[in-house]
Each structure stands twice: as C-alpha cells, then as structure tokens.
Protein backbone atom coordinates (compact mmCIF):
# COMPACT_ATOMS: atom_id res chain seq x y z
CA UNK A 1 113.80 36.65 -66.70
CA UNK A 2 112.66 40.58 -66.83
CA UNK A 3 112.13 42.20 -69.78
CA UNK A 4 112.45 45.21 -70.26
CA UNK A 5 110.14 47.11 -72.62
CA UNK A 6 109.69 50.59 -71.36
CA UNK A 7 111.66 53.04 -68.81
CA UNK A 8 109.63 55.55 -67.38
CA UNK A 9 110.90 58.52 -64.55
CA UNK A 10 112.42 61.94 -64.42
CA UNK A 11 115.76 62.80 -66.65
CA UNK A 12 119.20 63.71 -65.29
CA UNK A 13 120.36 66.11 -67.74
CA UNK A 14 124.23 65.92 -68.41
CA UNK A 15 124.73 66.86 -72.01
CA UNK A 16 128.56 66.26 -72.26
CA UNK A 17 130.94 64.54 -74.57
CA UNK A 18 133.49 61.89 -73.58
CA UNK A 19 132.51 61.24 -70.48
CA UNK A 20 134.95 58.41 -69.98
CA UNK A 21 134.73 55.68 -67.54
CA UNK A 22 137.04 56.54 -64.77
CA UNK A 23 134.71 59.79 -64.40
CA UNK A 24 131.69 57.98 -64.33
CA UNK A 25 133.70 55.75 -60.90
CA UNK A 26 137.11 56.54 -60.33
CA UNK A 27 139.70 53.48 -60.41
CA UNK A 28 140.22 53.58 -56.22
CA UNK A 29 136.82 52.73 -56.22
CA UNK A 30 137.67 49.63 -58.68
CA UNK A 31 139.29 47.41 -55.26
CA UNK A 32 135.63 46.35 -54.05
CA UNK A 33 134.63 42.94 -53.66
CA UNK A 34 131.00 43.02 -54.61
CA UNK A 35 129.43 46.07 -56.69
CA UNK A 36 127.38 47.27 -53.51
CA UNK A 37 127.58 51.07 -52.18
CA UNK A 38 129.17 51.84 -55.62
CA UNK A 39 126.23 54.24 -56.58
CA UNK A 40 127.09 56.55 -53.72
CA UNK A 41 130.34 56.89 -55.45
CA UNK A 42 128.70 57.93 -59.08
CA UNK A 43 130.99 60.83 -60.78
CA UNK A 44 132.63 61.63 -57.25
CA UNK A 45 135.61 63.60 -58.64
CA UNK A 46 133.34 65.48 -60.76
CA UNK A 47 131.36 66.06 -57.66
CA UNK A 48 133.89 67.59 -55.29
CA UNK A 49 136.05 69.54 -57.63
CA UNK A 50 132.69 71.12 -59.70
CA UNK A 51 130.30 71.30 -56.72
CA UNK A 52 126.70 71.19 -57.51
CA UNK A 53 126.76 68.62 -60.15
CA UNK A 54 123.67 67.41 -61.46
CA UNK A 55 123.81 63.86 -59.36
CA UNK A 56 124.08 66.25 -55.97
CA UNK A 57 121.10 67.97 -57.06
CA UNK A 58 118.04 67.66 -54.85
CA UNK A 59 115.73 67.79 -57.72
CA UNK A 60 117.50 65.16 -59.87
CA UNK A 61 117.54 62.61 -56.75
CA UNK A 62 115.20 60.45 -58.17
CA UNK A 63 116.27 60.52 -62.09
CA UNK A 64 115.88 57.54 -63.58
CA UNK A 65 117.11 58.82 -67.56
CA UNK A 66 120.17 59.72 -67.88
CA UNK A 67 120.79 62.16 -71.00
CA UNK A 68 124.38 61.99 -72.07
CA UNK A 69 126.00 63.63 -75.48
CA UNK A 70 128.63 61.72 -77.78
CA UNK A 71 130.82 58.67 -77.16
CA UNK A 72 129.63 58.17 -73.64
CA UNK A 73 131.40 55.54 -71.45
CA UNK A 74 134.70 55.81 -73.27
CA UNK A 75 138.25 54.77 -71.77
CA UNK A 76 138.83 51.28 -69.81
CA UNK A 77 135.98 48.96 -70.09
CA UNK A 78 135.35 48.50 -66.39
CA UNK A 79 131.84 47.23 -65.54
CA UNK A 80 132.13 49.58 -62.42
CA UNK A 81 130.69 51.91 -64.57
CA UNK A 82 127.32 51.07 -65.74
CA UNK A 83 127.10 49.13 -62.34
CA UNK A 84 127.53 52.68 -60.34
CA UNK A 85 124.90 53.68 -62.69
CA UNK A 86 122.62 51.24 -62.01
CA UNK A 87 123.01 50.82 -58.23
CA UNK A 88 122.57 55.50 -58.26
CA UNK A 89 119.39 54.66 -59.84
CA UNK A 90 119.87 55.37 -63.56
CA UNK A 91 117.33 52.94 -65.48
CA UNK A 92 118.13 54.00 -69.46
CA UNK A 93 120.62 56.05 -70.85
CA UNK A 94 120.02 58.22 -73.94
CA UNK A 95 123.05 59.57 -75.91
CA UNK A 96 124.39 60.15 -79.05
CA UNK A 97 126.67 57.77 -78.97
CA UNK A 98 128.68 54.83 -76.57
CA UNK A 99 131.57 52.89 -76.30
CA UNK A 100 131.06 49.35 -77.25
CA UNK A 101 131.96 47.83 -74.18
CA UNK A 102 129.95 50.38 -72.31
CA UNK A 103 127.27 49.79 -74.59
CA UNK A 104 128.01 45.81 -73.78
CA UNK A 105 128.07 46.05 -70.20
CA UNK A 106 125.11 48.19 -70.30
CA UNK A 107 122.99 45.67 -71.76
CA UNK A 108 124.16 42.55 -69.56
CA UNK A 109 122.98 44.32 -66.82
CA UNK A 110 119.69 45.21 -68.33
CA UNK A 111 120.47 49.00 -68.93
CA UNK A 112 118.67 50.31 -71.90
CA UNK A 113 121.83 52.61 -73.99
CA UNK A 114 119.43 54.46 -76.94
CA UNK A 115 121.05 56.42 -79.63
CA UNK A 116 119.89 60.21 -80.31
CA UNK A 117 121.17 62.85 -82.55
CA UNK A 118 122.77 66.06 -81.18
CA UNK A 119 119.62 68.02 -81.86
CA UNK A 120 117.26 65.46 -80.48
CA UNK A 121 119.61 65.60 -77.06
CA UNK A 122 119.49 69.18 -76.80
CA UNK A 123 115.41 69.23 -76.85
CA UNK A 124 115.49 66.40 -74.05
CA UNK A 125 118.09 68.17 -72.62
CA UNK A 126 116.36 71.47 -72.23
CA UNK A 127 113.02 70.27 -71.34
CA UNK A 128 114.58 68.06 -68.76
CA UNK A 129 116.82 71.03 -67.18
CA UNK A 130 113.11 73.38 -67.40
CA UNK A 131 111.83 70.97 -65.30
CA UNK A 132 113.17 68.47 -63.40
CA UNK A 133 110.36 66.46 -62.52
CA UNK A 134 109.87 65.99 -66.00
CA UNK A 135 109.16 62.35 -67.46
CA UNK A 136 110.83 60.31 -69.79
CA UNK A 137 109.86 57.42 -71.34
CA UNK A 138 112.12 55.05 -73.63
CA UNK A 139 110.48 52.92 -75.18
CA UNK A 140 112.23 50.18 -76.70
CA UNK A 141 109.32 48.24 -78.85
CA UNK A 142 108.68 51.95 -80.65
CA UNK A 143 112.50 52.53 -80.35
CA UNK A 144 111.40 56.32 -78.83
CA UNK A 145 111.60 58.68 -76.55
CA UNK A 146 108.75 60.78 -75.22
CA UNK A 147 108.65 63.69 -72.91
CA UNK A 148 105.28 65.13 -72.80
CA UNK A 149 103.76 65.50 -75.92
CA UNK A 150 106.76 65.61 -77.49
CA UNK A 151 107.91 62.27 -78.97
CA UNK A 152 111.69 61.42 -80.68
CA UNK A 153 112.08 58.39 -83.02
CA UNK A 154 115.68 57.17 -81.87
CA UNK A 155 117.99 54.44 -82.56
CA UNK A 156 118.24 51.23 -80.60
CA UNK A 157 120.99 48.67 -81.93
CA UNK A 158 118.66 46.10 -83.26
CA UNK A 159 120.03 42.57 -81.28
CA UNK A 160 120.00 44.95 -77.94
CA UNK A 161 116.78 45.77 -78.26
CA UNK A 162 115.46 42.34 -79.14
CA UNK A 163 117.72 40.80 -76.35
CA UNK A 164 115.95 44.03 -73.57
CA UNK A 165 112.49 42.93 -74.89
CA UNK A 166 112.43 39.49 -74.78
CA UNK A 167 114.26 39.52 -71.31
CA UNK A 168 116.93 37.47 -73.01
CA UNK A 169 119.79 40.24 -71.55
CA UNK A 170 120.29 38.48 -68.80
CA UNK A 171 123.31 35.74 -69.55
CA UNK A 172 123.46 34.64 -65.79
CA UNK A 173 119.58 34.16 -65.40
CA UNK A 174 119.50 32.32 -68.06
CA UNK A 175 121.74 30.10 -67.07
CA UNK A 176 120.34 29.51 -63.97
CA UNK A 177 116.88 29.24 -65.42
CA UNK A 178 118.48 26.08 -67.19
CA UNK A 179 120.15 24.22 -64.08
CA UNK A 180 117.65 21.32 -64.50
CA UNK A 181 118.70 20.95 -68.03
CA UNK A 182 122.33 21.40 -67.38
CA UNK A 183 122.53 18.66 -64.77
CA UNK A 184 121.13 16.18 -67.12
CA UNK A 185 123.51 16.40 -69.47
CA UNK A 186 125.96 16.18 -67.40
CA UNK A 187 124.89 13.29 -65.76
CA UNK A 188 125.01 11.81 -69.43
CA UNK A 189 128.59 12.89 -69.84
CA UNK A 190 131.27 9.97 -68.85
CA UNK A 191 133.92 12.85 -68.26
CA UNK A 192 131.61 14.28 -65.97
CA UNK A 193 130.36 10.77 -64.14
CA UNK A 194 133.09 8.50 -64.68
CA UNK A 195 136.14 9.48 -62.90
CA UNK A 196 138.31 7.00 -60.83
C-alpha cells in the first residue's frame, strides 16, 4: 500500500468559501459508470459562466495543491468530488476547513485535506497567485506547509494523518493485500464450505 508522507508541486490558488460539491462536479456528471474522464469536468459551471477560472489557466495546468478557504466540499456527499479532483491532478488540499464526508472521501482515496487558518491561506494564497510555478510542499509527518523559505505549522486530523503515513488509507488495498488470509478462513467456515 502507498503512503503518503509528503506532496510536493505548484499551488492552484482558489481562496473561496463554501465551495460545495455540486460546484466542484455538477450532478449530470454524477450518471457515469466508472470515475474516468471526470477530471476534465472539474468546476465546469464555474468554468463557462466565469471564464478564465483558475483550472483553465495555462499556468496552473500542472497544480498539484489546491488552496481552498472555509468549509470546503460542503453540500451532498458525492465521492464525484474529490474523485474529479484527483483524476484533474490535485494531490493535497489545504483549507481552512472541510466537510466531513469530503474530508472522508478525501482520505479513502489518499488525498491529503490539511487545515490552515484564514491568515495562513491568504500568505499561500498570495505567494501562489505571484507565482504560479511556485512549490508547495505538505508535509504530513511535520503536519506543514512550506513554500520557499516560508514554512506554516498546520493542522492535520490526527487518525488521517496516521492512516496517509502509514499507507493504511487505502480500505480496498488492504483488503486485497489480505486475500490469502481471507480465503483461509473461509475455508474454515462450515457456512461457507458446507452447503447442500
């Protein structure tokens, strides 16, 4: 299983609050069978109605940070969501705060979600939107973010962070890592074995 330790690439700056789910991928998008080709999809509405949003920016093409403001990934508790994230590119998320499912869903799929104040997102923010190719660096074993010299103690819930490092996040791999042990016990179980 991976674990994940430290994120590393350029920021996306979008220091908003609220951003709710269905903005992150609208519901029509919600019909598809497997989560592939949902990144393309990423804020769309946002996208055509604002025109040049920060995911259509040339510069922010390869972000791999995204910096959010408060109670990010609000509203229904698709996993669309943090999937369209993930499959756009985004790698951590910094913010000052997330929905607990978001914040759930995040995690499951291996997405760092670390916790900022207002002042600290601002100062990310603003070096980020200075200059785009601009590194950031999440580390969750220091529970920080660094951007140059410049380095933020931040918040990482605790069992996340634990779960990210020791590449315990992922349920399904984990599972699957344990087939051997799963078939026998249940070649041991007479429920299992014994049927007429």
């Amino acid at each position: 299983m991976k674990k994940i330790v430290k994120v590393t690439g350029p920021g996306m700056p979008l220091l908003l609050d609220d951003i709710d789910t269905d903005r992150i991928i609208p519901a029509r998008y919600l019909r598809c069978v497997t989560f592939d080709g949902l990144g393309d999809h990423v804020f769309k509405d946002d996208r055509e109605q604002h025109g040049d949003h920060v995911f259509d920016r040339d510069h922010h093409q390869e972000a791999k940070v995204l910096v959010a403001g408060r109670n990010f990934g609000c509203g229904s508790s698709r996993e669309h969501a943090p999937q369209a994230l993930l499959r756009w590119g985004i790698e951590a998320i910094i913010a000052e705060s997330f929905a607990e499912i978001f914040h759930g869903n995040c995690t499951a799929l291996g997405i760092p979600c670390v916790h900022a104040t207002p002042e600290q997102l601002k100062q990310i923010n603003a070096a980020v939107e200075a200059d785009p190719t601009l590194h950031l660096t999440v580390c969750l074993e220091t529970s920080t973010v660094t951007h140059g010299d410049t380095k933020h103690d931040c918040h990482v819930h605790e069992g996340t962070r634990t779960a990210l490092v020791s590449g315990q996040w992922d349920y399904l791999g984990e599972l699957l890592e344990g087939e051997p042990q799963i078939r026998e016990t249940a070649s041991q179980l007479p429920y299992v074995t014994n049927f007429a």
